[in-house]
N, C-alpha and C. Protein backbone atom coordinates (compact mmCIF):
# COMPACT_ATOMS: atom_id res chain seq x y z
N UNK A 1 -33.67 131.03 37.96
CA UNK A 1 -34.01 131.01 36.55
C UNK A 1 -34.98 129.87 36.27
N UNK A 2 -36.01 130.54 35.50
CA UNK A 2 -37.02 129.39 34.97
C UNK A 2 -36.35 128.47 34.34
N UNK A 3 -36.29 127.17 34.40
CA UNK A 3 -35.48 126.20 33.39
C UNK A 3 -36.98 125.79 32.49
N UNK A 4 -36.27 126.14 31.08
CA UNK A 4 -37.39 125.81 30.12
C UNK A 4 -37.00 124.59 29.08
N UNK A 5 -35.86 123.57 29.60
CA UNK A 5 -35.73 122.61 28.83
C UNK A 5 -35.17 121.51 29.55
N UNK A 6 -35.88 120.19 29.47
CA UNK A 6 -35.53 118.75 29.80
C UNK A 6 -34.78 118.32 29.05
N UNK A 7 -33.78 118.18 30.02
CA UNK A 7 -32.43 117.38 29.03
C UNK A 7 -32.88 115.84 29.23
N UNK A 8 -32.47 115.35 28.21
CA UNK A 8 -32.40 113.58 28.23
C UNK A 8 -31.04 113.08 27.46
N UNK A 9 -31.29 112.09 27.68
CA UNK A 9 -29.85 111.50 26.95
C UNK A 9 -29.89 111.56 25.56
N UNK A 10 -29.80 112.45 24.10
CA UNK A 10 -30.10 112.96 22.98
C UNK A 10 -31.67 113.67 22.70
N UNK A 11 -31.98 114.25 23.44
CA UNK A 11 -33.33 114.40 23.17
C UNK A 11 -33.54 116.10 24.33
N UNK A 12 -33.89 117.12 23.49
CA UNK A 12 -34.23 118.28 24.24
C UNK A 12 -35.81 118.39 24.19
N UNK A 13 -36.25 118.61 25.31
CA UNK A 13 -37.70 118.89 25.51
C UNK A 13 -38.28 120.06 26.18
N UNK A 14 -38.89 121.03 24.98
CA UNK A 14 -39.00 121.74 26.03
C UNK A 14 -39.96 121.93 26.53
N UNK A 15 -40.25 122.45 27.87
CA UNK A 15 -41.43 122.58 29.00
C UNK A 15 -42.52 123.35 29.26
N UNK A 16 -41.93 124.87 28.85
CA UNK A 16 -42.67 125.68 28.92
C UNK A 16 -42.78 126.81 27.65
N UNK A 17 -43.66 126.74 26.94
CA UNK A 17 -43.68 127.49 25.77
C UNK A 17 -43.25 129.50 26.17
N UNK A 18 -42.64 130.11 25.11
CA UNK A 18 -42.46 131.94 25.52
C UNK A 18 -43.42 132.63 26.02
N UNK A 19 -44.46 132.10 25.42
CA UNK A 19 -45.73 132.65 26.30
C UNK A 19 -45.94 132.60 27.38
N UNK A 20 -45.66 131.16 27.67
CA UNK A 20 -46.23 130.97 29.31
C UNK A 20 -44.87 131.21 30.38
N UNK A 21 -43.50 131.67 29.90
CA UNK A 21 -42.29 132.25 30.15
C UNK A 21 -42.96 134.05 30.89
N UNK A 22 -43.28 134.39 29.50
CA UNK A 22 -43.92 135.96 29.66
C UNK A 22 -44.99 136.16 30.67
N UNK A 23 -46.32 135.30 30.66
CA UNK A 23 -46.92 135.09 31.38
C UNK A 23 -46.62 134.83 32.48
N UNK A 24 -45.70 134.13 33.36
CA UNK A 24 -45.43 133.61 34.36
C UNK A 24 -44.52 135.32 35.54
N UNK A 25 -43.86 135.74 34.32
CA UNK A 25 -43.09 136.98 34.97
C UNK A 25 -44.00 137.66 35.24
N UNK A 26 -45.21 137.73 34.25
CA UNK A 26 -46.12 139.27 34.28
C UNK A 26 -46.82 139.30 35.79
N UNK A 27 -47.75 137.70 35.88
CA UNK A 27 -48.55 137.68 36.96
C UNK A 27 -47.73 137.44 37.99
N UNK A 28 -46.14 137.38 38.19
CA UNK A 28 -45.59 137.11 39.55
C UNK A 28 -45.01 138.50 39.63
N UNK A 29 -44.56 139.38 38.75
CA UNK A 29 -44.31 140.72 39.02
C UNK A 29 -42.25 140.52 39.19
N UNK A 30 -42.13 139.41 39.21
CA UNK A 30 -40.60 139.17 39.32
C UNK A 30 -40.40 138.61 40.31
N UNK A 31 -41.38 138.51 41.49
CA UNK A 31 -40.85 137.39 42.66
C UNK A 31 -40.33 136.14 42.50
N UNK A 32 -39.72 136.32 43.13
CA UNK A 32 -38.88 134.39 43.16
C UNK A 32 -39.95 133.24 43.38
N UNK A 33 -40.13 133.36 44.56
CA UNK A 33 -41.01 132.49 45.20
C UNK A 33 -42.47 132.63 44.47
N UNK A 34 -42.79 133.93 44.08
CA UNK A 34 -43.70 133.50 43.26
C UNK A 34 -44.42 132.66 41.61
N UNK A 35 -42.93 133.35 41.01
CA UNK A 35 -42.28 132.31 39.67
C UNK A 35 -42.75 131.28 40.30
N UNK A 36 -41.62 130.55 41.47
CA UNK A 36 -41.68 129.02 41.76
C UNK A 36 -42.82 128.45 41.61
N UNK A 37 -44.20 128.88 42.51
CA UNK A 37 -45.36 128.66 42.72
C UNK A 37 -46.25 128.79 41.66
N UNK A 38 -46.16 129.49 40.90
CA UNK A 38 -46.95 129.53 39.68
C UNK A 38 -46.63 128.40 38.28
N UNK A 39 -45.37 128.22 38.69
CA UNK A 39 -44.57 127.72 37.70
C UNK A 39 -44.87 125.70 37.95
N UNK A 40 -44.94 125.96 38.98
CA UNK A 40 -45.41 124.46 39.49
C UNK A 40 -47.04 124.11 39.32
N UNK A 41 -47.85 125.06 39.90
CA UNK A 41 -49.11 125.01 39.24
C UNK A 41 -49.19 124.99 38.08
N UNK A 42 -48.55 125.90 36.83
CA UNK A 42 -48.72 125.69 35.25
C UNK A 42 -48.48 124.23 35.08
N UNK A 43 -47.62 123.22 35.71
CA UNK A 43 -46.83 121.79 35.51
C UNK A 43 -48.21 121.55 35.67
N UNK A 44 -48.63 121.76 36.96
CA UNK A 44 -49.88 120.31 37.19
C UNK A 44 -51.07 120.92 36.14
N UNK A 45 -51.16 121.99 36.17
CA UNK A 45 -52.19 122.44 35.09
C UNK A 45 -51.72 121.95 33.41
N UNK A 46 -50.83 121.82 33.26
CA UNK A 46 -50.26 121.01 31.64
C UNK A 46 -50.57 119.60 32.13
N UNK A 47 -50.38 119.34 33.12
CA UNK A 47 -50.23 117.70 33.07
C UNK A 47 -51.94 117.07 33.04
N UNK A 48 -52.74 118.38 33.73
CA UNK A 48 -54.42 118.18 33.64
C UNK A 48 -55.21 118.36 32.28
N UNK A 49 -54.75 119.14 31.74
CA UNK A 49 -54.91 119.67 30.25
C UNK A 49 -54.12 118.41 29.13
N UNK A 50 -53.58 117.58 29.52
CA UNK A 50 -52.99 116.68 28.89
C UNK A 50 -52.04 117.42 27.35
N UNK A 51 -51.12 118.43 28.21
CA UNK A 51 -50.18 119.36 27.35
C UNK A 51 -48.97 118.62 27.37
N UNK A 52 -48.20 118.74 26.08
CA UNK A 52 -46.73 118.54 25.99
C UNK A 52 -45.99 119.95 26.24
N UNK A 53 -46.24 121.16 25.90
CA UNK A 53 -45.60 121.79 26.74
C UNK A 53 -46.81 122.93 27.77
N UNK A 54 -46.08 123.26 28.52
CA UNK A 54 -47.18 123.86 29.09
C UNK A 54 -47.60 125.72 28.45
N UNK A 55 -48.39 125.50 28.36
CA UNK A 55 -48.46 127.57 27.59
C UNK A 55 -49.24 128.28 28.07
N UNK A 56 -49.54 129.62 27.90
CA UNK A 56 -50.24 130.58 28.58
C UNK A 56 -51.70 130.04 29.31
N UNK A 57 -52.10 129.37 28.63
CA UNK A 57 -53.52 129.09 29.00
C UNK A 57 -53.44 128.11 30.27
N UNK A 58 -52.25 127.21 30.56
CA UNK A 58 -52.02 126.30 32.03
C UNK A 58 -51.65 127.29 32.81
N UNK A 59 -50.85 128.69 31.98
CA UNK A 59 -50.42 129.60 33.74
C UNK A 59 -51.32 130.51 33.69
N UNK A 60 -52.17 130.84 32.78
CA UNK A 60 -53.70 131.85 33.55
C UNK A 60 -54.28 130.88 34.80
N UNK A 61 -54.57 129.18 34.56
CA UNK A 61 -55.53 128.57 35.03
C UNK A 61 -54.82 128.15 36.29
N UNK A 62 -53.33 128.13 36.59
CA UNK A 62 -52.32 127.86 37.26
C UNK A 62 -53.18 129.38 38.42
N UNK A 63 -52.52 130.42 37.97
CA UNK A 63 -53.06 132.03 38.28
C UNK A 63 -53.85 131.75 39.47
N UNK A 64 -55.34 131.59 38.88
CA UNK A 64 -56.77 131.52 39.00
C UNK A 64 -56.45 130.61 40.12
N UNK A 65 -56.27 129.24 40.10
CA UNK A 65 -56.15 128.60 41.20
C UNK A 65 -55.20 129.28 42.56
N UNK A 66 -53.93 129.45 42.24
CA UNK A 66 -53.21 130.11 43.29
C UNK A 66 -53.50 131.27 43.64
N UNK A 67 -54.63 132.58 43.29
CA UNK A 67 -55.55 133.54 43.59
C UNK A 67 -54.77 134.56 43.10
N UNK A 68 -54.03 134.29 42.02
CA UNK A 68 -53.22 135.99 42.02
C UNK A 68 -54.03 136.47 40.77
């Protein structure tokens, strides 16, 4: 399961916006391993984009890089 929220000590954050949830299933087709991989590229692609959460537009560019 995608985890879409950082727990902290009073404080929920969440990570990955529904879009980029939807997005992430569409272009992996339901693979595991592929979720994983895409899902980690969207991270570094939010963290390049200087995003608080990450959304469709870090897992197209996530996509594009990992060739799917």
């Amino acid at each position: 399961m995608l985890s879409t929220i950082l727990l902290m000590p009073g404080l929920l954050i969440k990570i990955f916006s529904e879009a980029a949830i939807r997005a992430i299933y569409s272009l992996s087709s339901g693979w595991p391993r592929v979720i994983n991989q895409l899902a980690n590229h969207a991270l570094i692609s939010g963290y390049q984009f200087k995003k608080n959460v990450v959304d469709e537009d870090c897992v197209r560019a996530a996509a594009i890089e990992a060739g799917l």
